[in-house]
Protein backbone atom coordinates (compact mmCIF):
# COMPACT_ATOMS: atom_id res chain seq x y z
CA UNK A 1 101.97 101.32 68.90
CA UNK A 2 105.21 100.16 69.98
CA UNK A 3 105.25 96.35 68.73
CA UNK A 4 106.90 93.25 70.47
CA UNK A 5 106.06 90.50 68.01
CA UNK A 6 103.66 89.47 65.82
CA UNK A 7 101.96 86.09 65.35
CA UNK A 8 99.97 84.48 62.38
CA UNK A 9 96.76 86.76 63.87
CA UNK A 10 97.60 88.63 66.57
CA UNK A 11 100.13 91.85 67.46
CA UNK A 12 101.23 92.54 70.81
CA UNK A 13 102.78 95.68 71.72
CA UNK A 14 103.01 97.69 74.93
CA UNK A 15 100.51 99.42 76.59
CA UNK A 16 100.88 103.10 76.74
CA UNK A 17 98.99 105.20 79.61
CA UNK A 18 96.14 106.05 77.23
CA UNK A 19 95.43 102.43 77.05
CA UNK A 20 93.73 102.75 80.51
CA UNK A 21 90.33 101.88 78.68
CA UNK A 22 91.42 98.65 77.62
CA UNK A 23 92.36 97.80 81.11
CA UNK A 24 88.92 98.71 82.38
CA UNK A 25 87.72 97.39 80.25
CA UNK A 26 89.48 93.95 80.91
CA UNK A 27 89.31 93.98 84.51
CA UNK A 28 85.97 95.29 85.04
CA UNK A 29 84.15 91.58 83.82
CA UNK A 30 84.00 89.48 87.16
CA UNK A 31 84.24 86.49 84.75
CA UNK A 32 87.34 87.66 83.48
CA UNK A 33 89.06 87.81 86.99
CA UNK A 34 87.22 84.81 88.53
CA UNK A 35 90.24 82.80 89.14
CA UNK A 36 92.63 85.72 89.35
CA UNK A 37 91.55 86.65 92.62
CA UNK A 38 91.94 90.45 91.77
CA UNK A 39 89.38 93.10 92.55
CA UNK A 40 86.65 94.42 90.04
CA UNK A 41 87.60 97.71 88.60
CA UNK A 42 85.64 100.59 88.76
CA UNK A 43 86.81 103.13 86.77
CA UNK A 44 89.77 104.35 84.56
CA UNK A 45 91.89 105.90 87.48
CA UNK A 46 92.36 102.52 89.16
CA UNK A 47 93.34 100.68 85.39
CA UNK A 48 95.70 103.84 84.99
CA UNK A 49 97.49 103.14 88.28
CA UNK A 50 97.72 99.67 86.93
CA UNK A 51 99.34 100.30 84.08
CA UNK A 52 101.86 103.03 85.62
CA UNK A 53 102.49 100.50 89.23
CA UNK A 54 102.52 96.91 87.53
CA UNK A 55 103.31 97.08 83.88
CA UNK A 56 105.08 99.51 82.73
CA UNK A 57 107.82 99.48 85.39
CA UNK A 58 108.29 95.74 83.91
CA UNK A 59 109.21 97.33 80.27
CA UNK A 60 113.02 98.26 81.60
CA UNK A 61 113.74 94.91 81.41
CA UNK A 62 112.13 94.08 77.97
CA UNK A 63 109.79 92.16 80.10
CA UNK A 64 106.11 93.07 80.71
CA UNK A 65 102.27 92.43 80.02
CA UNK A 66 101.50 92.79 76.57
CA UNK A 67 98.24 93.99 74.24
CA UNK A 68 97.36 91.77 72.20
CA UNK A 69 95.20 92.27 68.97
CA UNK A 70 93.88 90.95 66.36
CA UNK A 71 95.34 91.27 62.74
CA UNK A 72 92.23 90.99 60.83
CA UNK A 73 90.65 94.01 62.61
CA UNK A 74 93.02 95.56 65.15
CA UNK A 75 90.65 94.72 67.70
CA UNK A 76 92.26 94.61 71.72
CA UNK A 77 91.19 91.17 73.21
CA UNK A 78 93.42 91.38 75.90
CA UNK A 79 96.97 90.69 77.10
CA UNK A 80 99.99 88.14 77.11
CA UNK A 81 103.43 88.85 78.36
CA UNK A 82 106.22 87.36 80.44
CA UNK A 83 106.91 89.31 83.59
CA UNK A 84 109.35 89.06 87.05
CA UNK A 85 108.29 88.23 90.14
CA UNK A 86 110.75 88.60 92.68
CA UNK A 87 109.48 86.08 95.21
CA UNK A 88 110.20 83.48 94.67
CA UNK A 89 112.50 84.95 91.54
CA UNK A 90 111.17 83.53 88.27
CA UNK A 91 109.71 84.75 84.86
CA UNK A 92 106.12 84.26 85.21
CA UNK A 93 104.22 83.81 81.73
CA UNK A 94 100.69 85.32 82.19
CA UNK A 95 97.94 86.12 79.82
CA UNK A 96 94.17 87.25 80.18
CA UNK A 97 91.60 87.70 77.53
CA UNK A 98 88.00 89.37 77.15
CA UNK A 99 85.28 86.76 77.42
CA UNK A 100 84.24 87.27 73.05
CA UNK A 101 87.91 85.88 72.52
CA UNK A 102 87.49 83.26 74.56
CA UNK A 103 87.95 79.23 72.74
CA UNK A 104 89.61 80.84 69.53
CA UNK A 105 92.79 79.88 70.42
CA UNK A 106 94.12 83.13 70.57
CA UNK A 107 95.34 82.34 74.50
CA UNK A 108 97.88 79.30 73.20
CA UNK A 109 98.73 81.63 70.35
CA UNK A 110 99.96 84.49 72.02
CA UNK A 111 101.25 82.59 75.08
CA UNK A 112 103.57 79.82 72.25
CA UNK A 113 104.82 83.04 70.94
CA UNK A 114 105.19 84.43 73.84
CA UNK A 115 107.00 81.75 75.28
CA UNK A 116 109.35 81.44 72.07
CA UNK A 117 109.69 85.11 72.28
CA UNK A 118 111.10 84.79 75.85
CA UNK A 119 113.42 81.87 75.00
CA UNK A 120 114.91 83.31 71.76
CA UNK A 121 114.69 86.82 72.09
CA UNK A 122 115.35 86.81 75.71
CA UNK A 123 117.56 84.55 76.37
CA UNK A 124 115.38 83.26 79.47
CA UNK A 125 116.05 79.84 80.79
CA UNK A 126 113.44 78.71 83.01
CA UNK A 127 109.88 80.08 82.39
CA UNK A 128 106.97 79.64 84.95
CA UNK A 129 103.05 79.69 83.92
CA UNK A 130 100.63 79.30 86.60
CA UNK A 131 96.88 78.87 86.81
CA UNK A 132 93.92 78.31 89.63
CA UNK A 133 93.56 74.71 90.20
CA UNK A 134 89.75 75.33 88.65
CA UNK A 135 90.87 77.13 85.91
CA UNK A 136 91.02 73.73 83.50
CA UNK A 137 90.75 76.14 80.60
CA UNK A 138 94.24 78.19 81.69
CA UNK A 139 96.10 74.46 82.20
CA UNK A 140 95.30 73.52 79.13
CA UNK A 141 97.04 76.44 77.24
CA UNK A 142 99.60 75.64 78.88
CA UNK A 143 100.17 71.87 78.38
CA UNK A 144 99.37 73.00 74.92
CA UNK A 145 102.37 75.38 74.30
CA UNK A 146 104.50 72.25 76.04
CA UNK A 147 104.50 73.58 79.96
CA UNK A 148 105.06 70.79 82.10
CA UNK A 149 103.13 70.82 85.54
CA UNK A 150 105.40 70.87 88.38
CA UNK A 151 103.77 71.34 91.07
CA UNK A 152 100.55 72.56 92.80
CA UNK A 153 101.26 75.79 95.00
CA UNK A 154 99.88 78.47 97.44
CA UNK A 155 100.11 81.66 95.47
CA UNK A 156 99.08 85.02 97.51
CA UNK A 157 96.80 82.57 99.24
CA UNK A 158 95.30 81.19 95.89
CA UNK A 159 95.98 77.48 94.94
CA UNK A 160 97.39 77.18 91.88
CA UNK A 161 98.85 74.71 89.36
CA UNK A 162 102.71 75.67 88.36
CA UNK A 163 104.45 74.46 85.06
CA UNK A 164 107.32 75.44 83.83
CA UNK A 165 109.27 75.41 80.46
CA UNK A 166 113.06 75.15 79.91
CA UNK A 167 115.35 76.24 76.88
CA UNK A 168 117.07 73.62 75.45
CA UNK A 169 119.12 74.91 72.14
């Protein structure tokens, strides 16, 4: 396990390609993707290709989707990471967590650290989250970690709500 950072209760580290499972696993619970408009997975193969096409080409940069889990029991509950996205150009802070994680707070926590991570580690400027206008319970994470909402946005034909954060020294 190749860790980023570590948080009062949570690790984050990379994914590997044997880590397929927890991808699967992940994006095979409709509820989970409901506002992510992303298809239901249906086997390991297709979570593989995810993790070879989408996040691991984003490690080169020190950027990427992370794992996250928990201290007390090593347990994967999902993943938080800052990532590019070349159009329009900006550091998109994303994070998406199995539905028995869900209101423990572990979302803000990785996603503060995550953010602080970016800022201090990374030197990153600006830093963009976004979340479905219907996803109240992705806004609020991040007003929490201090986002401020910009804007609301067509993303990949999905309306969305953008915030962003800026370093100040």
């Amino acid at each position: 396990m190749q860790i980023i950072f570590e948080t009062p209760r949570l690790i984050l580290s990379r994914f590997t390609i044997a880590d397929a499972p927890l991808i699967f696993l992940l994006n095979s619970d409709p509820e989970v993707l409901k506002y992510v408009h992303e298809p239901v997975l249906e086997n390991e193969d297709h979570a593989k290709k995810i993790i070879e096409n989408i996040i691991l080409p984003q490690y080169k940069n020190n950027l990427g989707r992370w794992a996250v889990y928990t201290k007390n029991d090593n347990a994967f509950i999902g993943w938080c990471g800052l990532k590019h996205m070349p159009d329009p150009c900006i550091i998109d802070l994303g994070y998406r967590f199995l539905k028995n994680s869900w209101g423990k707070g572990y979302a803000t926590e990785a996603a503060r650290h995550t953010l602080q991570y970016g800022f201090r580690n990374l030197y990153i400027d600006i830093i963009t989250g976004r979340a479905h206008i219907e996803n109240v319970a992705s806004q609020k994470v991040l007003k929490k970690i201090g986002m401020k909402y910009i804007r609301d946005e067509l993303v990949d034909s999905c309306p969305v709500k953008t915030y962003i954060a800026i370093w100040r020294n």
